[in-house]
C-alpha atoms as a PDB file:
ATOM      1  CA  UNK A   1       0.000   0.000   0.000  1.00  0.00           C
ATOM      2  CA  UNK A   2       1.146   3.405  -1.067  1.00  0.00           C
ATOM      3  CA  UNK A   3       2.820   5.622   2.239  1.00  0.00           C
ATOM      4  CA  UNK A   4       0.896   8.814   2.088  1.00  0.00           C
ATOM      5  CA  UNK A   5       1.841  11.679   3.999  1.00  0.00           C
ATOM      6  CA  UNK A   6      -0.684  11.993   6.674  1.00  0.00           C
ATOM      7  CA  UNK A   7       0.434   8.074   7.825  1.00  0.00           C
ATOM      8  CA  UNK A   8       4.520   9.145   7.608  1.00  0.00           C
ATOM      9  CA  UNK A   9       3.429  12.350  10.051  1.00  0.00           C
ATOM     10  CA  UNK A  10       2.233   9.930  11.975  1.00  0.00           C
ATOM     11  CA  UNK A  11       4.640   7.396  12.146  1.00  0.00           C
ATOM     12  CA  UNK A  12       7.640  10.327  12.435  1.00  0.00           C
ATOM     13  CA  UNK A  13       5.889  11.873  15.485  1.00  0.00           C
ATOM     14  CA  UNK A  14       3.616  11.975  18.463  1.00  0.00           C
ATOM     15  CA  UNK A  15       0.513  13.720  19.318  1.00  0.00           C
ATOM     16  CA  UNK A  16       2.063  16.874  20.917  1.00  0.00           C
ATOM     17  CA  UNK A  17       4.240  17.621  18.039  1.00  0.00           C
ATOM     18  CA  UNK A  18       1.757  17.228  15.530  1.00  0.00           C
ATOM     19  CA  UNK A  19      -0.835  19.693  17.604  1.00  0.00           C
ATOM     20  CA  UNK A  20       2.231  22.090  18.306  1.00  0.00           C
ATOM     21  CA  UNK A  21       2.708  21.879  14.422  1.00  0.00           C
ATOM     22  CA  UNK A  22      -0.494  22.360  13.554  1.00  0.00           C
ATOM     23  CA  UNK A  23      -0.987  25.347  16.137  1.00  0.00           C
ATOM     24  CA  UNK A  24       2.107  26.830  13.961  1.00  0.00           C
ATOM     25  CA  UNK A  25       0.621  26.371  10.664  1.00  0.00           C
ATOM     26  CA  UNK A  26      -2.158  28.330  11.811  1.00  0.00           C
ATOM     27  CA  UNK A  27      -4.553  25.164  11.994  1.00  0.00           C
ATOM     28  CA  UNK A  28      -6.687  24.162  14.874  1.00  0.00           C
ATOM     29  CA  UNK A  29      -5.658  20.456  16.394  1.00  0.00           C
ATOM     30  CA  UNK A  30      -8.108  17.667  16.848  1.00  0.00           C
ATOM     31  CA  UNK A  31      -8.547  15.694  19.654  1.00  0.00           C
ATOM     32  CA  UNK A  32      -7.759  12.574  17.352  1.00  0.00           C
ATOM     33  CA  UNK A  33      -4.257  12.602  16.082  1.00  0.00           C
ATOM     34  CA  UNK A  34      -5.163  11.174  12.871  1.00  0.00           C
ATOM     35  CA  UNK A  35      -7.457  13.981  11.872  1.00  0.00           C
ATOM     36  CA  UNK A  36      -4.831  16.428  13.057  1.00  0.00           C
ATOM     37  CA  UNK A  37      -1.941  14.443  10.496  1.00  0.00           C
ATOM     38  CA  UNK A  38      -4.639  14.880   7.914  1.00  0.00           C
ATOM     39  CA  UNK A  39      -5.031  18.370   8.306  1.00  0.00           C
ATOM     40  CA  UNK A  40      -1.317  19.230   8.667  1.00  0.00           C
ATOM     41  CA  UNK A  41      -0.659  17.042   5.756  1.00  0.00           C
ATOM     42  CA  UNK A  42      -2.936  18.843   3.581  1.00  0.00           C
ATOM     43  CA  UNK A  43      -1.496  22.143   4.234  1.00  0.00           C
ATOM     44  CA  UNK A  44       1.969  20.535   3.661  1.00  0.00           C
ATOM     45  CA  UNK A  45       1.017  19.316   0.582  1.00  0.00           C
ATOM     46  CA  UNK A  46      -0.300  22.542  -0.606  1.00  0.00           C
ATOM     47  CA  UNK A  47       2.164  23.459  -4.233  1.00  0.00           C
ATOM     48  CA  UNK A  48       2.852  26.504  -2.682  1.00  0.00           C
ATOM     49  CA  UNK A  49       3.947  25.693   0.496  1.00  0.00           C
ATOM     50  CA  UNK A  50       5.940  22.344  -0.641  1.00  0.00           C
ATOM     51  CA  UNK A  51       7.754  24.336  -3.156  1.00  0.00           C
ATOM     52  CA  UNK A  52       8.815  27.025  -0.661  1.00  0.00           C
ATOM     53  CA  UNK A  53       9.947  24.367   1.809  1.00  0.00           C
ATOM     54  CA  UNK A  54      12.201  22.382  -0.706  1.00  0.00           C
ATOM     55  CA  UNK A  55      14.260  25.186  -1.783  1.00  0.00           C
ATOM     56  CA  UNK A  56      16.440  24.940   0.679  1.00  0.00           C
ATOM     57  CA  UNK A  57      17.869  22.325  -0.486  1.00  0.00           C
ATOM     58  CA  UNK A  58      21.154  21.303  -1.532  1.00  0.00           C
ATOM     59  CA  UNK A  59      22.128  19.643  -4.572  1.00  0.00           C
ATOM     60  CA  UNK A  60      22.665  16.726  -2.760  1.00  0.00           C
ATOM     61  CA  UNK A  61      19.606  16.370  -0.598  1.00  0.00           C
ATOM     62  CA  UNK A  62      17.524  16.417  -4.212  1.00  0.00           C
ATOM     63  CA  UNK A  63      19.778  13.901  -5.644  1.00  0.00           C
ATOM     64  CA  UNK A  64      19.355  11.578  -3.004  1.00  0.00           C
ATOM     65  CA  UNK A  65      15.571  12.964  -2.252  1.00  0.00           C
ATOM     66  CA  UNK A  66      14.801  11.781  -6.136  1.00  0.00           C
ATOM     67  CA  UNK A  67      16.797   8.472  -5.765  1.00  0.00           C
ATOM     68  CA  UNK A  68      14.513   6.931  -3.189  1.00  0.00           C
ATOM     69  CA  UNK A  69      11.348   8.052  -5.167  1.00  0.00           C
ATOM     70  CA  UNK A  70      13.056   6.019  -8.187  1.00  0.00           C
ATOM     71  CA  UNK A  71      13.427   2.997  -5.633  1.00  0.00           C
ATOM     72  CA  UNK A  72      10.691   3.350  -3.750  1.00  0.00           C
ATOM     73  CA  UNK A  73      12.443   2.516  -0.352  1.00  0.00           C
ATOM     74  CA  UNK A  74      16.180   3.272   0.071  1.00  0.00           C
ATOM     75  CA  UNK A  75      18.947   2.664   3.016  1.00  0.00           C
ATOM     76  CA  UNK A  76      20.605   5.146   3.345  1.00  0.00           C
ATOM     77  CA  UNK A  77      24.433   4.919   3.335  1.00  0.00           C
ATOM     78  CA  UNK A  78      27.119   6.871   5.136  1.00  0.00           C
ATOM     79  CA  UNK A  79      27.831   9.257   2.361  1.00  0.00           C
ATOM     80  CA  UNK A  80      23.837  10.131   2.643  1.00  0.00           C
ATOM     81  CA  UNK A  81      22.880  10.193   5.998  1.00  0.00           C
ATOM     82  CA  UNK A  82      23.486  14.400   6.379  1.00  0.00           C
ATOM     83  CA  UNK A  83      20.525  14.272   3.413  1.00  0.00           C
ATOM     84  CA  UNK A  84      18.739  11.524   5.100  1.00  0.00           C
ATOM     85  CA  UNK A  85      18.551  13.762   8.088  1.00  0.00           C
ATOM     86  CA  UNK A  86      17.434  16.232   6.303  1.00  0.00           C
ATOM     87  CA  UNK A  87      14.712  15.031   4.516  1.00  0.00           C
ATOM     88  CA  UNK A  88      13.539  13.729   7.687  1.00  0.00           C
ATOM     89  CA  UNK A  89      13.511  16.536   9.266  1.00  0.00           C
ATOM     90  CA  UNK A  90      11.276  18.550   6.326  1.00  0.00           C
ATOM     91  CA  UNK A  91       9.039  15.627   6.836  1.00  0.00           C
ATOM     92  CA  UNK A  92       9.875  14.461   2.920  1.00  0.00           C
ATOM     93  CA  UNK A  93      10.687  10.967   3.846  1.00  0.00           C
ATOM     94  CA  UNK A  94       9.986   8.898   6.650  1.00  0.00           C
ATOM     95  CA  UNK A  95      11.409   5.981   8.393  1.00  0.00           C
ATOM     96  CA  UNK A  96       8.986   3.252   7.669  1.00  0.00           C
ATOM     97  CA  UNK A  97      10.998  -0.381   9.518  1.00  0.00           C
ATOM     98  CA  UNK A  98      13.018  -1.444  11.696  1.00  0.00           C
ATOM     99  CA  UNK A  99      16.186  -1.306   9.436  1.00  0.00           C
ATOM    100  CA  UNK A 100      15.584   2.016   8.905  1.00  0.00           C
ATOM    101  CA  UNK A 101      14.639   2.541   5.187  1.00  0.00           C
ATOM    102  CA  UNK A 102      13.363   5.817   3.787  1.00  0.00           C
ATOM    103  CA  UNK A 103      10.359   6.451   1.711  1.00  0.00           C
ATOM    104  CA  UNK A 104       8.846   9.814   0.213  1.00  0.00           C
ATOM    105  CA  UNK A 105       5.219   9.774   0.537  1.00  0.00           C
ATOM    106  CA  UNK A 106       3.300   8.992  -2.795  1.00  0.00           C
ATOM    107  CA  UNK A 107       0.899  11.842  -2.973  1.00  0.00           C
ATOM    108  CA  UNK A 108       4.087  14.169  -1.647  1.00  0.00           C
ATOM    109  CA  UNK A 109       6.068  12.898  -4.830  1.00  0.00           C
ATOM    110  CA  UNK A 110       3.159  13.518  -7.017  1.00  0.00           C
ATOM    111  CA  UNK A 111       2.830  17.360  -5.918  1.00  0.00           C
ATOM    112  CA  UNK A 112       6.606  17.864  -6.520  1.00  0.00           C
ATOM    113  CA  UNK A 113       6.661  15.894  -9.968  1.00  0.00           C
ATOM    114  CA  UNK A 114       4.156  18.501 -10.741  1.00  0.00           C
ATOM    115  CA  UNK A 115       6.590  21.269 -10.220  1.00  0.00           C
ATOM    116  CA  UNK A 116       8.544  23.215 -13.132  1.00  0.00           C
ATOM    117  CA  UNK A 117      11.646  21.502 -12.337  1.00  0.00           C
ATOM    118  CA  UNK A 118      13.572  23.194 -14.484  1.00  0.00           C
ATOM    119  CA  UNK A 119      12.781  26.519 -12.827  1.00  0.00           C
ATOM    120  CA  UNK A 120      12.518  24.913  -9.459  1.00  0.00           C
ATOM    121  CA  UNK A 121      16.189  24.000  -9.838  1.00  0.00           C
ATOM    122  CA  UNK A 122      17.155  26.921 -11.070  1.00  0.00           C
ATOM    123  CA  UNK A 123      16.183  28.693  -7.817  1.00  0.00           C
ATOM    124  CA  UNK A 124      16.510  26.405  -5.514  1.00  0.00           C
ATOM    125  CA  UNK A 125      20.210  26.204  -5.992  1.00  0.00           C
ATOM    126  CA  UNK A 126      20.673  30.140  -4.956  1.00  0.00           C
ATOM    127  CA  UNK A 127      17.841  29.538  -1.988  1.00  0.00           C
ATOM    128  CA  UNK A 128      19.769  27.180  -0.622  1.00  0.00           C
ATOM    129  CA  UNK A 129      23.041  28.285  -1.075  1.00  0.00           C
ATOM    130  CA  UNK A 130      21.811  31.278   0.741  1.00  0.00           C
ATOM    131  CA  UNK A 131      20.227  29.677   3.080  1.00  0.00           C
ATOM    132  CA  UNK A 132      23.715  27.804   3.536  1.00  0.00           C
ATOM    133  CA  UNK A 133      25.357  31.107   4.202  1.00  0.00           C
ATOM    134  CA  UNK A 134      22.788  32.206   6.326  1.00  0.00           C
ATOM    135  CA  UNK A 135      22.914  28.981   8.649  1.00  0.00           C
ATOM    136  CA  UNK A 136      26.681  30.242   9.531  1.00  0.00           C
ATOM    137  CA  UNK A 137      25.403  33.742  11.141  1.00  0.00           C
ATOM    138  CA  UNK A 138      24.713  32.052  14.599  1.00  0.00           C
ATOM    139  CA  UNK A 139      28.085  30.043  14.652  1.00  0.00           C
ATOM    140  CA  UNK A 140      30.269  32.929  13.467  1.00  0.00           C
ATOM    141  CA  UNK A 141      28.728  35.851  14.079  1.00  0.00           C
ATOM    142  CA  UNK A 142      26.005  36.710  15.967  1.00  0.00           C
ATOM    143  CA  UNK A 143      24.417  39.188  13.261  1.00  0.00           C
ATOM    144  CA  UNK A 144      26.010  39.888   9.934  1.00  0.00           C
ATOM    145  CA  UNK A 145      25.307  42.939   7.618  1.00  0.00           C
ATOM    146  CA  UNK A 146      23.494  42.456   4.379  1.00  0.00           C
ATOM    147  CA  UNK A 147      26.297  43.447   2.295  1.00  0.00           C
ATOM    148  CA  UNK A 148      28.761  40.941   4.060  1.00  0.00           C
ATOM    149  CA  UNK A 149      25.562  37.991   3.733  1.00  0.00           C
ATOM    150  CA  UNK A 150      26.237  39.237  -0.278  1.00  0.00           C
ATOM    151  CA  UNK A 151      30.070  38.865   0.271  1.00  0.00           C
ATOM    152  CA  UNK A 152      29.561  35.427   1.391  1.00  0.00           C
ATOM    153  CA  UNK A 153      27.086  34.206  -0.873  1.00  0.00           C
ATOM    154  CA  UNK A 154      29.353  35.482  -4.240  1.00  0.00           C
ATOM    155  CA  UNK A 155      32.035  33.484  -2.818  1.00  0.00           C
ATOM    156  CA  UNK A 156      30.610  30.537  -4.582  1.00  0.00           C
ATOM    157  CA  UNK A 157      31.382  29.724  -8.168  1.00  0.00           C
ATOM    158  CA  UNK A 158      27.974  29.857 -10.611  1.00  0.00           C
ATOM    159  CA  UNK A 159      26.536  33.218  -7.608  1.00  0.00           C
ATOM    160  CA  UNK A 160      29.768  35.474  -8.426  1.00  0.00           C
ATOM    161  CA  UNK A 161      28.077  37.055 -11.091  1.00  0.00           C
ATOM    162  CA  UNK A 162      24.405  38.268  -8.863  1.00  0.00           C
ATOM    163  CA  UNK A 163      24.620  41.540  -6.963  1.00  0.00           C
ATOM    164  CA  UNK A 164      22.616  42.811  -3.795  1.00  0.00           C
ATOM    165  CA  UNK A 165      19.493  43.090  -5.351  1.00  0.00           C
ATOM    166  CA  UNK A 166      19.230  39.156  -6.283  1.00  0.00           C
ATOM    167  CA  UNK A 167      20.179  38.572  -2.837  1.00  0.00           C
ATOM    168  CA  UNK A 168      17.874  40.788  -1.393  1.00  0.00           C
ATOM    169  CA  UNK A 169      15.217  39.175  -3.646  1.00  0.00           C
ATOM    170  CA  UNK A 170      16.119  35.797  -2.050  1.00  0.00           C
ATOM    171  CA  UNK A 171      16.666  36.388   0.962  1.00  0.00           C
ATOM    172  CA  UNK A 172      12.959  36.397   2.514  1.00  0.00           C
ATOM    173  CA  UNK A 173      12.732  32.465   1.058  1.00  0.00           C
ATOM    174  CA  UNK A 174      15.213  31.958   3.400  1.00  0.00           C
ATOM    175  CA  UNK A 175      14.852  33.943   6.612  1.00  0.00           C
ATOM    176  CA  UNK A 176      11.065  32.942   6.652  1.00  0.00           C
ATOM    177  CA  UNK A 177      11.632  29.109   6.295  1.00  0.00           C
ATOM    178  CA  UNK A 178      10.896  27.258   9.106  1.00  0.00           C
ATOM    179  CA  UNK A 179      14.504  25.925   9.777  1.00  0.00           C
ATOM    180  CA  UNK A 180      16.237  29.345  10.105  1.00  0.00           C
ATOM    181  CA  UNK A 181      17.777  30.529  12.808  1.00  0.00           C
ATOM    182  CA  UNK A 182      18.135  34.028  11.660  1.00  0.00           C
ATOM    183  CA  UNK A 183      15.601  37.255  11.087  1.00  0.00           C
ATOM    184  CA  UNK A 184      16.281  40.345   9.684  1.00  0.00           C
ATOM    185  CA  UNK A 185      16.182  43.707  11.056  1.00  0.00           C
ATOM    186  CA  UNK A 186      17.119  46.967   8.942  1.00  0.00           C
ATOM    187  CA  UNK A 187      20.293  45.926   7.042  1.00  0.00           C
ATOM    188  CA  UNK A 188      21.268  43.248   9.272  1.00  0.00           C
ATOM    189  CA  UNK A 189      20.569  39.322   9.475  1.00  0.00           C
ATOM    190  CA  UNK A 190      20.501  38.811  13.383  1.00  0.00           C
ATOM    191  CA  UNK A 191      20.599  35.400  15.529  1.00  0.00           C
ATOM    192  CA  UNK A 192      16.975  34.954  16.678  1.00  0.00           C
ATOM    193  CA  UNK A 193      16.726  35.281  20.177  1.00  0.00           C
ATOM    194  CA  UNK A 194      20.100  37.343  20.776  1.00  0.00           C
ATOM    195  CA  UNK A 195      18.974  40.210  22.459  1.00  0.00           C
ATOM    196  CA  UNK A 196      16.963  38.070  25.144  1.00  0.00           C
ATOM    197  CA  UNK A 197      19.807  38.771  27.777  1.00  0.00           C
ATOM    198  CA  UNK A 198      21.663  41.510  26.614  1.00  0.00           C
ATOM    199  CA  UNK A 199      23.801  39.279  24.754  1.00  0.00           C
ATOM    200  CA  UNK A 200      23.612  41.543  21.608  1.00  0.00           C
ATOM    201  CA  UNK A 201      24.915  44.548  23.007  1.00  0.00           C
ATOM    202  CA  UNK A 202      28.164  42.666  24.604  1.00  0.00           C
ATOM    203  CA  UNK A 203      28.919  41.203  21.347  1.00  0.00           C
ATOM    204  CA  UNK A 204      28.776  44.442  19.426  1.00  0.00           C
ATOM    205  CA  UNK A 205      31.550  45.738  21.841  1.00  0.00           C
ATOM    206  CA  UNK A 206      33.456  42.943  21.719  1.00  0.00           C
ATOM    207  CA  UNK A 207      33.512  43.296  18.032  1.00  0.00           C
ATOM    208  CA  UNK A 208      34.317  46.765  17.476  1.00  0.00           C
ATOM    209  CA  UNK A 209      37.853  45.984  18.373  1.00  0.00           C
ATOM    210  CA  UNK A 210      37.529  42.454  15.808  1.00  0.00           C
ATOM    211  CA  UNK A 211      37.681  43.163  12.058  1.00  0.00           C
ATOM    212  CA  UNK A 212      35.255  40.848  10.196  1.00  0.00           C
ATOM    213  CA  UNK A 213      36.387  36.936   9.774  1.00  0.00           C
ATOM    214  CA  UNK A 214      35.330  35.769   6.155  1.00  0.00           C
ATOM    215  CA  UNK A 215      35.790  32.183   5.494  1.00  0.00           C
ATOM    216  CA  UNK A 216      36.990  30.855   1.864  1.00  0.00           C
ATOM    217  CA  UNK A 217      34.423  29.246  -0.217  1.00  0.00           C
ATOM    218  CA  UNK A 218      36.510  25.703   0.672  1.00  0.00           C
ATOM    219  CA  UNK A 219      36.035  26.004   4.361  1.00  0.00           C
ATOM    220  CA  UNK A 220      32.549  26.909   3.977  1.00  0.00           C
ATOM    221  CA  UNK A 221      31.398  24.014   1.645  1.00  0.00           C
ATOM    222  CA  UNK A 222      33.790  21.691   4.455  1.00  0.00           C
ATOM    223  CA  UNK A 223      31.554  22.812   7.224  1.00  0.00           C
ATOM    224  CA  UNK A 224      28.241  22.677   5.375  1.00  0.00           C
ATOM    225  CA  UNK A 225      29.241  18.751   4.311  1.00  0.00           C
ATOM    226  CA  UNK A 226      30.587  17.719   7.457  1.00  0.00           C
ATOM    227  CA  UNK A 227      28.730  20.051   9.994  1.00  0.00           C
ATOM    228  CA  UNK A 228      32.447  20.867  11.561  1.00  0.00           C
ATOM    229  CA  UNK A 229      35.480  22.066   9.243  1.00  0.00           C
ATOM    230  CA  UNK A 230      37.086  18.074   9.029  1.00  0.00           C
ATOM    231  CA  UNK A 231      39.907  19.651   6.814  1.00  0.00           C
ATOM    232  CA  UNK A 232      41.410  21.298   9.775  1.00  0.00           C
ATOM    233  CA  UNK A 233      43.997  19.261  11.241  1.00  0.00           C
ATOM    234  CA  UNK A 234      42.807  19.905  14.748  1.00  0.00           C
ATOM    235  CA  UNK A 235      39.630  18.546  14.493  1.00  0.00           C
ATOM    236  CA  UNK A 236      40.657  15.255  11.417  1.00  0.00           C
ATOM    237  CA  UNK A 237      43.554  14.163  15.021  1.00  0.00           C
ATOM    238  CA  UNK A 238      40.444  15.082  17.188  1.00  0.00           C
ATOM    239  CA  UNK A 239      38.106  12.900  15.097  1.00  0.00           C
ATOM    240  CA  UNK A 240      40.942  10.010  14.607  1.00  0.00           C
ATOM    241  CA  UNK A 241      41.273   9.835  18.487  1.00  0.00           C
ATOM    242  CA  UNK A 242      37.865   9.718  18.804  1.00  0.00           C
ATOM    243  CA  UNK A 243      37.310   6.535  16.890  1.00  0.00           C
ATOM    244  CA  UNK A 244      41.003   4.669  17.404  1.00  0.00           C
ATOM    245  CA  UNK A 245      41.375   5.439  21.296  1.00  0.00           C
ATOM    246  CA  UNK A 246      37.249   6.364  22.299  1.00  0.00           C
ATOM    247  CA  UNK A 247      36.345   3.461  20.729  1.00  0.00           C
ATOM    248  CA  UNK A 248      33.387   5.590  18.943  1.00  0.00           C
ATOM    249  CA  UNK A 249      32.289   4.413  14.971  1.00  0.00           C
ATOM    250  CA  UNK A 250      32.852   6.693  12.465  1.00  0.00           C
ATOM    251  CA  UNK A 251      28.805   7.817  12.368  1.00  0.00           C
ATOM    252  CA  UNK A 252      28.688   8.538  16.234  1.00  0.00           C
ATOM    253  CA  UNK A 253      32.334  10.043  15.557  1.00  0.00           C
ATOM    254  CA  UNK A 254      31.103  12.245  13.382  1.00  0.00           C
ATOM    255  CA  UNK A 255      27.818  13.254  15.711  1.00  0.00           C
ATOM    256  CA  UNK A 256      30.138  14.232  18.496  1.00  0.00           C
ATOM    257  CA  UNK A 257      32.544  15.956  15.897  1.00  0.00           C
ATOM    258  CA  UNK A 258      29.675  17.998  15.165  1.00  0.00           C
ATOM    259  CA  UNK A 259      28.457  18.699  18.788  1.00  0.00           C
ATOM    260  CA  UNK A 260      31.927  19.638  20.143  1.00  0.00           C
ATOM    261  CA  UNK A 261      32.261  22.442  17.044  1.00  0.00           C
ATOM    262  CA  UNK A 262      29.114  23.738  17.956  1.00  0.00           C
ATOM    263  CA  UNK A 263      29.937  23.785  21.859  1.00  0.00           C
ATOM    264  CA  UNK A 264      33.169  25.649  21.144  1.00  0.00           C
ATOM    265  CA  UNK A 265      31.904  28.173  18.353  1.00  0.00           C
ATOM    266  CA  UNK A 266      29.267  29.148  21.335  1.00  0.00           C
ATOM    267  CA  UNK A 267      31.459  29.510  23.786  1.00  0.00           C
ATOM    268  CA  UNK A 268      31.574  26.840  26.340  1.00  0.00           C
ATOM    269  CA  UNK A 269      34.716  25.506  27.863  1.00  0.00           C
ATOM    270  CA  UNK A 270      36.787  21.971  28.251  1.00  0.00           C
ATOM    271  CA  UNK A 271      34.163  20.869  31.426  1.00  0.00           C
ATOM    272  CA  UNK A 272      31.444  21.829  28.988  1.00  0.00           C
ATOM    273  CA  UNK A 273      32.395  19.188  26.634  1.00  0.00           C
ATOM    274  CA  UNK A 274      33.307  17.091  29.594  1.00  0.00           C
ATOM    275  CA  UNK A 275      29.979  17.317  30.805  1.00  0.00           C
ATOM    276  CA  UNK A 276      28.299  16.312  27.269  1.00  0.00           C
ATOM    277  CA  UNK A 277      30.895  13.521  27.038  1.00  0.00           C
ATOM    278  CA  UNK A 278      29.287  12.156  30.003  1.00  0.00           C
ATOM    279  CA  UNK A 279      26.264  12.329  29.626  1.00  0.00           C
ATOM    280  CA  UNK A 280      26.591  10.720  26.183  1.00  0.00           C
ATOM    281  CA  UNK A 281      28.037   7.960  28.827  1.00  0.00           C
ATOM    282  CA  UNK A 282      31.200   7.771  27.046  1.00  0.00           C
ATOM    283  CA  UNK A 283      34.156   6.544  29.372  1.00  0.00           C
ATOM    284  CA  UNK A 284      37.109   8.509  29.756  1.00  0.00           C
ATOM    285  CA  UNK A 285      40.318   7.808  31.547  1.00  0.00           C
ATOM    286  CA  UNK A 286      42.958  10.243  33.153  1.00  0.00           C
ATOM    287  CA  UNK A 287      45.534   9.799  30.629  1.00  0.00           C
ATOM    288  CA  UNK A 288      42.438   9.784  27.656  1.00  0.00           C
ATOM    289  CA  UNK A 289      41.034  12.719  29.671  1.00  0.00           C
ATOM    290  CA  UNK A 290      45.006  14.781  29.697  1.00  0.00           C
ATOM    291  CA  UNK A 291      45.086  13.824  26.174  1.00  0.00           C
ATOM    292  CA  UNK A 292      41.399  15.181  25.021  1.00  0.00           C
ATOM    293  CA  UNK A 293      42.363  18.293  26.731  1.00  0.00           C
ATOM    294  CA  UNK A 294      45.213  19.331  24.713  1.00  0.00           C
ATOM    295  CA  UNK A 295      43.358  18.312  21.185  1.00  0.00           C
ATOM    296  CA  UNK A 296      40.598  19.859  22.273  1.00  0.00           C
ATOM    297  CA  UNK A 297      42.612  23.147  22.742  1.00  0.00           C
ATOM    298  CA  UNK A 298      44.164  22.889  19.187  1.00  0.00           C
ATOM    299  CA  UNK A 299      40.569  22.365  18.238  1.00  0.00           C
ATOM    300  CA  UNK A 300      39.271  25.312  20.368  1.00  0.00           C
ATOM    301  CA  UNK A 301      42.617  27.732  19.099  1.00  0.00           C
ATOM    302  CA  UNK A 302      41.678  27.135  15.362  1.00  0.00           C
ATOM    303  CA  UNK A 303      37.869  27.395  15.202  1.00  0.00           C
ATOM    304  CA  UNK A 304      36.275  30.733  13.908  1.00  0.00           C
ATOM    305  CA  UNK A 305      33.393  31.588  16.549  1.00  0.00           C
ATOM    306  CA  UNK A 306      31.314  34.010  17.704  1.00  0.00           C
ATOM    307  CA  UNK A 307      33.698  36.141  20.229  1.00  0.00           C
ATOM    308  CA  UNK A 308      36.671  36.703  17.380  1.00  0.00           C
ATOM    309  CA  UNK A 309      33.638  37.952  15.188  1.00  0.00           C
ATOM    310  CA  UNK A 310      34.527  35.067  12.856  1.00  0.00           C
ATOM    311  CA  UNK A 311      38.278  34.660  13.179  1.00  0.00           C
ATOM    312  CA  UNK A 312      40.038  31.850  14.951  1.00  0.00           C
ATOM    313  CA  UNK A 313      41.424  32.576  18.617  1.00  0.00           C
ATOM    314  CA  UNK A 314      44.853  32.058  17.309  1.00  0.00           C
ATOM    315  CA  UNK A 315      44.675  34.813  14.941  1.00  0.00           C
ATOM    316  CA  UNK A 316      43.583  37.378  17.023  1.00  0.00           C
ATOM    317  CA  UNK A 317      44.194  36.140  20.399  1.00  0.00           C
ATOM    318  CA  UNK A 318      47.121  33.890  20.368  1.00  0.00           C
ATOM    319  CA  UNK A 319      47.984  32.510  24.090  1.00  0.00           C
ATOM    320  CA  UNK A 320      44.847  32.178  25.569  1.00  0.00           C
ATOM    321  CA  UNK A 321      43.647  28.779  25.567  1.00  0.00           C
ATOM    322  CA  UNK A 322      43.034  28.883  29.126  1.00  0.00           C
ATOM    323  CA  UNK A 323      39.734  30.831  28.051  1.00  0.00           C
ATOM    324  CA  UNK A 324      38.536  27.272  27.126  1.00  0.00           C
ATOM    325  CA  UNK A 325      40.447  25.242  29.277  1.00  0.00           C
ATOM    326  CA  UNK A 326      39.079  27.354  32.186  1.00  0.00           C
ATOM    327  CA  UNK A 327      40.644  24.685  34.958  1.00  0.00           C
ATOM    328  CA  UNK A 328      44.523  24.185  36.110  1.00  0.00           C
ATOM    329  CA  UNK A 329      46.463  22.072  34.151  1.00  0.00           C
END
């Protein structure tokens, strides 16, 4: 029987996130859960609002997003899982047995078949690439100004040639999707949620003395396909210790790869990590513990983040690894 996309909604989730969904849609939840998937599915399946959704993304999230609609159901493998999540996470595939297969709902295939893909692709590869650039605002920077977002976004080869105005014409696709983290205000992109305690006004001042960090093309595209920059050599010896001495696979390698670049781009310290390291339950002796410490550090001393305003710590604050350390050796 064909997977539709009211049964995947419900499959995916539980009651409470499909009534906080639908309460966010603008659509009043039923006490049954099935009538609520039907109504949210509906809406999702609307051409207009399925279109808007799928622009953000990447070349290889529609490769692999058309793929499984050629096969029907698909395992994903290791060099798809970032898509796999991602797909997911739109809610345009679902998990539908126990080994873990994907499947895009039938009647969600049939709305995007109906598409002008020729003109959906068109677009969708400068929504997403924005939407790429955009993503990097919270990590980096805090808030970015418009003509640095179009700075960023020329960087690519195939988007040299647009100027402001195409950006500008973009940019609401992406800063009104559901997945961004980002809003703008005046002729800024801002972190949502930065000025809830203060936090705004301490990072302006700590930038005014912090030129703005611009990362290559390269190191963007690493950290976009990896969700950490795995070409730095800090974090490849952080990732190879992880697996060889941690005893981690490479997939839950990469997962904590991912969470420790977001922990230090944010700010938190060595007994941060230490903390999620535990609670992920993962053992750690003295020696690994001495030994985490200092590739951690290289890790921390090499990763653009918010406080350098996009630089690394070594660049404009060599010396001070104790910031993250923040213990006695």
């Amino acid at each position: 029987m064909e997977l539709l996309l009211k049964d995947a909604l419900l499959m995916s989730h539980d009651r409470m996130w499909l009534a906080d969904t639908a309460r966010a849609s603008g659509l009043t939840p039923e006490t049954d859960p099935v009538l609520t998937a039907e109504k949210l599915a509906e809406a999702m399946l609307d051409p207009e609002n399925l279109y808007s959704r799928m622009l953000v993304l990447n070349d290889n999230d529609i490769r692999f997003f058309e793929y499984i609609i050629r096969n029907g159901t698909v395992h994903p493998a290791a060099a798809n899982y970032r898509s796999a999540d991602r797909l997911r996470h739109l809610d345009l595939a679902a998990i539908i047995n126990a080994r873990r297969d994907l499947a895009v709902p039938g009647d969600l295939a049939a709305v995007y078949q109906s598409f002008d893909l020729n003109a959906f692709s068109s677009l969708r590869r400068k929504v997403s690439w924005l939407f790429d650039c955009v993503s990097l605002i919270p990590n980096f920077y805090g808030f970015l100004a418009i003509h640095d977002l179009c700075d960023m976004y020329r960087r690519k080869k195939g988007m040299d040639d647009d100027n402001a105005a195409i950006v500008m014409r973009l940019l609401p696709s992406v800063i009104h999707h559901p997945d961004c983290l980002c809003i703008r205000q005046g002729n800024e992109v801002i972190t949502i949620g930065l000025n809830d305690a203060g936090n705004e006004e301490k990072l302006r001042q700590l930038h005014e003395s912090i030129p703005l960090g611009m990362p290559s093309y390269s190191e963007i595209k690493d950290i976009l396909d990896h969700r950490y920059p795995s070409r730095n050599p800090a974090y490849a010896k952080l990732n190879r210790y992880l697996i060889r001495q941690l005893n981690q696979s490479e997939y839950y390698a990469e997962a904590l790869m991912e969470a420790i670049f977001r922990y230090i781009g944010y700010g938190n310290t060595f007994a941060d990590i230490m903390e999620m390291f535990a609670a992920e339950q993962i053992e750690i002796s003295p020696d690994q513990r001495q030994a985490l410490k200092n590739l951690l550090a290289d890790a921390w001393d090499t990763t653009r983040m918010l406080m350098c305003n996009g630089h690394r710590p070594c660049d404009v604050m060599p010396g001070n690894r104790q910031i993250f350390l923040n213990e006695e050796d």
